[in-house]
Protein backbone atom coordinates (compact mmCIF):
# COMPACT_ATOMS: atom_id res chain seq x y z
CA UNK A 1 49.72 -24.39 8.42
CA UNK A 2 51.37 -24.30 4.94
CA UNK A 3 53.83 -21.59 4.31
CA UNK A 4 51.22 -19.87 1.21
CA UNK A 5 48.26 -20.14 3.83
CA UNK A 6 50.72 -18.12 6.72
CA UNK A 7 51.69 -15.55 4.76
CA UNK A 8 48.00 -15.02 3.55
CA UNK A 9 47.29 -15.01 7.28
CA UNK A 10 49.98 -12.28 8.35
CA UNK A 11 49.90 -8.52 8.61
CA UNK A 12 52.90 -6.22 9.19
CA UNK A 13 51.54 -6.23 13.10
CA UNK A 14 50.65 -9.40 14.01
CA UNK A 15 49.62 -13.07 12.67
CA UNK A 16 46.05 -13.07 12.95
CA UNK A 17 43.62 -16.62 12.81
CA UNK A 18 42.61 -17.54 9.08
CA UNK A 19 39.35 -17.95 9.95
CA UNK A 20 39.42 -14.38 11.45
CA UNK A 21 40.54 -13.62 8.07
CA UNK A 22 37.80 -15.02 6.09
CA UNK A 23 34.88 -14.31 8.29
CA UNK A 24 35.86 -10.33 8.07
CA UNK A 25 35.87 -11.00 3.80
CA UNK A 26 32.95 -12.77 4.26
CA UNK A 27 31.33 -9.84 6.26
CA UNK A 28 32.53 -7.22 3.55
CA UNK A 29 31.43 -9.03 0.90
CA UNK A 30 27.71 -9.28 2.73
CA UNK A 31 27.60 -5.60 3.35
CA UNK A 32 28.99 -4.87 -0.52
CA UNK A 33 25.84 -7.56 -1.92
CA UNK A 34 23.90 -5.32 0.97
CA UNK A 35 25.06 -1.82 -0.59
CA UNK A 36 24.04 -2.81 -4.09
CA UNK A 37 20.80 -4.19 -3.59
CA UNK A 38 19.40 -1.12 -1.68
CA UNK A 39 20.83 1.07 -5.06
CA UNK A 40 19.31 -1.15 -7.38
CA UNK A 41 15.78 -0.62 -5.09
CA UNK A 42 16.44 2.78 -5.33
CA UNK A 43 16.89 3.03 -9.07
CA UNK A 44 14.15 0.62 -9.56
CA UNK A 45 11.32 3.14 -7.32
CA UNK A 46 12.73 6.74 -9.31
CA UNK A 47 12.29 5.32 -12.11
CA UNK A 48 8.85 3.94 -11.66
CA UNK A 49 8.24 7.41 -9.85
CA UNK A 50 9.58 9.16 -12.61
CA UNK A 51 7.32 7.23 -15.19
CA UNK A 52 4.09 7.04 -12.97
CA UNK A 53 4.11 10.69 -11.28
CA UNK A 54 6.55 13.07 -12.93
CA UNK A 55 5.77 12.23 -17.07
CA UNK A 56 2.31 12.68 -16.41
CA UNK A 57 2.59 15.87 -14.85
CA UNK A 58 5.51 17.70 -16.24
CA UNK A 59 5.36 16.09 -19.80
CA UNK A 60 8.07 14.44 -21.39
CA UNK A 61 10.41 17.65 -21.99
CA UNK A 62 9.88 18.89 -18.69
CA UNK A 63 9.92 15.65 -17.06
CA UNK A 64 13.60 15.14 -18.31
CA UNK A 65 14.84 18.86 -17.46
CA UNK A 66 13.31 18.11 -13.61
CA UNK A 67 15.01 14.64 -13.53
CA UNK A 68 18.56 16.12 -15.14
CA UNK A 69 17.69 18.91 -12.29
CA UNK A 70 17.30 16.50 -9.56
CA UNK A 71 20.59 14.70 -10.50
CA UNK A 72 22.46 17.87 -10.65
CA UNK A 73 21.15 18.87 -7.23
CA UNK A 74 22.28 15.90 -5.86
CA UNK A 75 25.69 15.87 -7.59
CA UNK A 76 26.22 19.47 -6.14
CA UNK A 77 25.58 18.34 -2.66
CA UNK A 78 27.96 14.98 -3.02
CA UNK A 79 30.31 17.76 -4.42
CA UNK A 80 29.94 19.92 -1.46
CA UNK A 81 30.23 17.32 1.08
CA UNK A 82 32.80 15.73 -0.62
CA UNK A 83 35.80 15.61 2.49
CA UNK A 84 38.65 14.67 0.39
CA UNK A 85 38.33 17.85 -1.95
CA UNK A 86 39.62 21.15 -1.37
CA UNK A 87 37.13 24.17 -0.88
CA UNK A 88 37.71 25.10 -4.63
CA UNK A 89 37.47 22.48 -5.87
CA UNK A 90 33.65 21.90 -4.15
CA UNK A 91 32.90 25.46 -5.26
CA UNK A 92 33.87 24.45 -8.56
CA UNK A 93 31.65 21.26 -8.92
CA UNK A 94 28.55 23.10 -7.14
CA UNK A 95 29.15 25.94 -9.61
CA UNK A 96 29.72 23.64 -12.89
CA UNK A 97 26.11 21.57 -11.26
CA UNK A 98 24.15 24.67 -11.20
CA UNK A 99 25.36 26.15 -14.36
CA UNK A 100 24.28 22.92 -15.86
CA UNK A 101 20.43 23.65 -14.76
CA UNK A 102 20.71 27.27 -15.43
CA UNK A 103 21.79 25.99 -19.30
CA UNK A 104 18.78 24.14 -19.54
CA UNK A 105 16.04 26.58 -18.72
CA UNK A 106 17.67 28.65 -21.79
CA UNK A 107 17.62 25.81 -24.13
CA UNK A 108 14.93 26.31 -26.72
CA UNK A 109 11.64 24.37 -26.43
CA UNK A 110 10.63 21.38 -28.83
CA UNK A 111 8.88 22.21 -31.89
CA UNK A 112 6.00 19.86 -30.99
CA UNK A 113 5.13 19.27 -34.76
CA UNK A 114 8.01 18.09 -35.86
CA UNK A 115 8.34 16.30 -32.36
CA UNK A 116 5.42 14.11 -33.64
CA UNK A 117 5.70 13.92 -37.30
CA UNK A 118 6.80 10.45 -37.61
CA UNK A 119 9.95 10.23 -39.25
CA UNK A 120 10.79 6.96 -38.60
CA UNK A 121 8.43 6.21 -41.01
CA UNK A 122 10.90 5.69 -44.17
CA UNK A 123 8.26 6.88 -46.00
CA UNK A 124 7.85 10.15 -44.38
CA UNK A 125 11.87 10.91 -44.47
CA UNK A 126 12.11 10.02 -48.14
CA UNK A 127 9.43 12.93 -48.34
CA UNK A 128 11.02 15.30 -46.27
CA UNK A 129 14.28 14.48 -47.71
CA UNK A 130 13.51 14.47 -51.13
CA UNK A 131 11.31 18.44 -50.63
CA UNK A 132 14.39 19.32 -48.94
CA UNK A 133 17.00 18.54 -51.41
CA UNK A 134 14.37 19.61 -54.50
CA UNK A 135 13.51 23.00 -52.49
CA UNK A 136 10.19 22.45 -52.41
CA UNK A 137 8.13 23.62 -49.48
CA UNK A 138 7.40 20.85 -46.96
CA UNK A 139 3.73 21.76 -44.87
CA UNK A 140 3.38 21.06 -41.87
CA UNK A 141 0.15 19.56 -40.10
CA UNK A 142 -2.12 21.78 -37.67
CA UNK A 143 -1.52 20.21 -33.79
CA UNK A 144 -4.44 20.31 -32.28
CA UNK A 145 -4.08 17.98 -29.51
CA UNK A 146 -0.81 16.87 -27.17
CA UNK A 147 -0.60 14.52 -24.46
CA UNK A 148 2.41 12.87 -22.92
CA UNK A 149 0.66 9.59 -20.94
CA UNK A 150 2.81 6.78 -18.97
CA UNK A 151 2.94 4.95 -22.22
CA UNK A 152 2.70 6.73 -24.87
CA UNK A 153 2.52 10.62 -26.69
CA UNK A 154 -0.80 11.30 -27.95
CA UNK A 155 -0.88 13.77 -31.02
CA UNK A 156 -4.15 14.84 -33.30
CA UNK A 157 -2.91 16.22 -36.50
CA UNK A 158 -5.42 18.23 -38.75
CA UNK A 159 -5.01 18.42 -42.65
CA UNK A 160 -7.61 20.21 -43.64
CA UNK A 161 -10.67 18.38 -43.24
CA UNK A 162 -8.70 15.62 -41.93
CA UNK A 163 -8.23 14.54 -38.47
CA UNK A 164 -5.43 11.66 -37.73
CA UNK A 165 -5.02 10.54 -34.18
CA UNK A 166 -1.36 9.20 -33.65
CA UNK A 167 0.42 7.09 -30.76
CA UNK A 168 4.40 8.22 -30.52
CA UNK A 169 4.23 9.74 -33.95
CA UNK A 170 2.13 7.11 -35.63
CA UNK A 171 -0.73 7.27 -37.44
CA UNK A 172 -3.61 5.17 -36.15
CA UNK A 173 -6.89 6.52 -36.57
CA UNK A 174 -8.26 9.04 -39.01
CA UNK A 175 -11.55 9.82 -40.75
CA UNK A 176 -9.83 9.64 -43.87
CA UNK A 177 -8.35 6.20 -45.04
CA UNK A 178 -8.10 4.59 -42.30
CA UNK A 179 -11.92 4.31 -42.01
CA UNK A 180 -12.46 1.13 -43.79
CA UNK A 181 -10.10 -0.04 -41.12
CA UNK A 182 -11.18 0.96 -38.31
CA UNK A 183 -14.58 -0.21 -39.12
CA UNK A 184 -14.04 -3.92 -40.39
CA UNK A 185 -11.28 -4.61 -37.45
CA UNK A 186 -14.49 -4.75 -34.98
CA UNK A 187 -17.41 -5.68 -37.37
CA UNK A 188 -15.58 -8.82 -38.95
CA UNK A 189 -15.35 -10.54 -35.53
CA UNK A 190 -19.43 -10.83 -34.86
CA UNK A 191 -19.80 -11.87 -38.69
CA UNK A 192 -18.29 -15.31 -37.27
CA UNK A 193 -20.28 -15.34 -34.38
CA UNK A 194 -23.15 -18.47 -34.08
CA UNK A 195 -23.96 -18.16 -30.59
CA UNK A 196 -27.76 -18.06 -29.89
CA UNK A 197 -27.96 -14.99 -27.30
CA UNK A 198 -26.12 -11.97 -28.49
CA UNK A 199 -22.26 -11.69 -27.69
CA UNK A 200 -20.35 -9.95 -24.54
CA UNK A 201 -17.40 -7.85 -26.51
CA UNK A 202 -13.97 -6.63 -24.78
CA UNK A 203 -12.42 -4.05 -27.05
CA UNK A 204 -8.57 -3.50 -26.41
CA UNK A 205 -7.95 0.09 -26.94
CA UNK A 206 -10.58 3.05 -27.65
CA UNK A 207 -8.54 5.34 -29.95
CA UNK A 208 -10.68 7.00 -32.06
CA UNK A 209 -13.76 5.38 -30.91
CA UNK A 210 -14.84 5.00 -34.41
CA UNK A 211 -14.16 0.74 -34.04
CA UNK A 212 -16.33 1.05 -30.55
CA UNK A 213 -19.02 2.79 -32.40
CA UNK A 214 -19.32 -0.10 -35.19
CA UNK A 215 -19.16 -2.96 -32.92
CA UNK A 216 -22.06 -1.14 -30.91
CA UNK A 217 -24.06 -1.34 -34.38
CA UNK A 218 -24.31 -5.29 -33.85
CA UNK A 219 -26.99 -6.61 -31.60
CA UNK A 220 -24.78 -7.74 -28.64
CA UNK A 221 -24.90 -7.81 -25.29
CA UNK A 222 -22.71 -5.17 -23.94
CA UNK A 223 -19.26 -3.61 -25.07
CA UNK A 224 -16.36 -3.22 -22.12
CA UNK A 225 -13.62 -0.93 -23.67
CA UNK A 226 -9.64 -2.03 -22.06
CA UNK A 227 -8.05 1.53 -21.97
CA UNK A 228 -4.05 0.95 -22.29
CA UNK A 229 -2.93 4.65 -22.30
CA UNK A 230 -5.36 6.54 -20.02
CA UNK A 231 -4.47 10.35 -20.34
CA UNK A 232 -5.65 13.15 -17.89
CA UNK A 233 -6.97 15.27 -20.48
């Protein structure tokens, strides 16, 4: 054996085999590969739990407090467990973890409205902005619907007598001006159709209903509707 490969093979103790050497890296390295896969699966299944059964339940804002809660709980029991600290210093991380939740059940609650008014919309800013730095009053919409789905946040805004249905703060249905729309994006299709017995129609996406409704007006055969963002309201 060359002189590098013995003195990668010694220890203080004794000379040990290199191939005892490398099969106990080898091992390590296994159970390391080991240790991060099963945290990956585990990241991978909370966050599909936290998407498919806590959003839809809690709602977005308190579906983040109860997963910020959940972490905290768990960092105060690594911190309590934790055998290389001393006892005040795991009082002090379980206190500073709790304290943490306590901070968050004082914290003051969205202003749904605003929440869902759209402002990445550059031209809904420039309005706000411009009211804002001209002191004029800026009027706010009347919420009368809010759902937090899997997918999406589902908002109806009413303007007086006019109802706008928005996904994630954007408009996409209204009776207003987006009825033209809504009407010719599922009527224009059948004006193309030549087939002799009436069509089959798959609609992606009921939103308002109002595109549904027209395509129903056509002599077809029957209308299936894909849902993408079922809520439980």
């Amino acid at each position: 054996m060359s002189s590098p490969w013995r003195k990668f093979c010694t220890t203080r103790k004794r000379r040990l085999p290199c191939g005892k050497i490398v099969s106990v890296r080898a091992s390590t390295m296994q159970l390391r590969c080991s240790t991060l896969r099963r945290r990956a699966l585990v990241g991978v299944a909370l966050g599909m739990a936290a998407i498919i059964v806590v959003l839809p339940k809690l709602g977005l804002q308190r579906g983040i407090y109860a997963s910020v809660a959940g972490g905290l709980a768990l960092a105060a029991a690594l911190a309590a467990a934790a055998p290389g600290l001393s006892r005040a210093r795991r009082a002090a991380g379980v206190g500073a973890a709790l304290a943490l939740a306590a901070l968050g059940l004082v914290l003051p609650r969205w202003n749904l409205v605003t929440f869902s008014s759209g402002f990445f919309r550059v031209s809904i800013a420039r309005e706000y902005i411009s009211r804002q730095i001209h002191k004029k009053a800026w009027q706010d919409p009347k919420l009368v619907f809010y759902e937090d789905g899997t997918a999406t946040t589902v908002t109806v805004d009413q303007w007086g007598k006019t109802y706008s249905l928005k996904n994630n703060g954007k408009v996409d249905a209204s009776n207003d001006s987006d009825m033209a729309t809504q009407i010719v994006v599922g009527i224009l299709p059948l004006l193309f159709y030549r087939g002799e017995t009436p069509p089959t129609v798959a609609l992606v996406g009921f939103g308002s209903g109002v595109t549904a409704g027209a395509i129903t007006q056509y002599p077809i055969r029957s209308l299936e509707v894909v849902e993408l963002a079922s809520l439980d309201a």
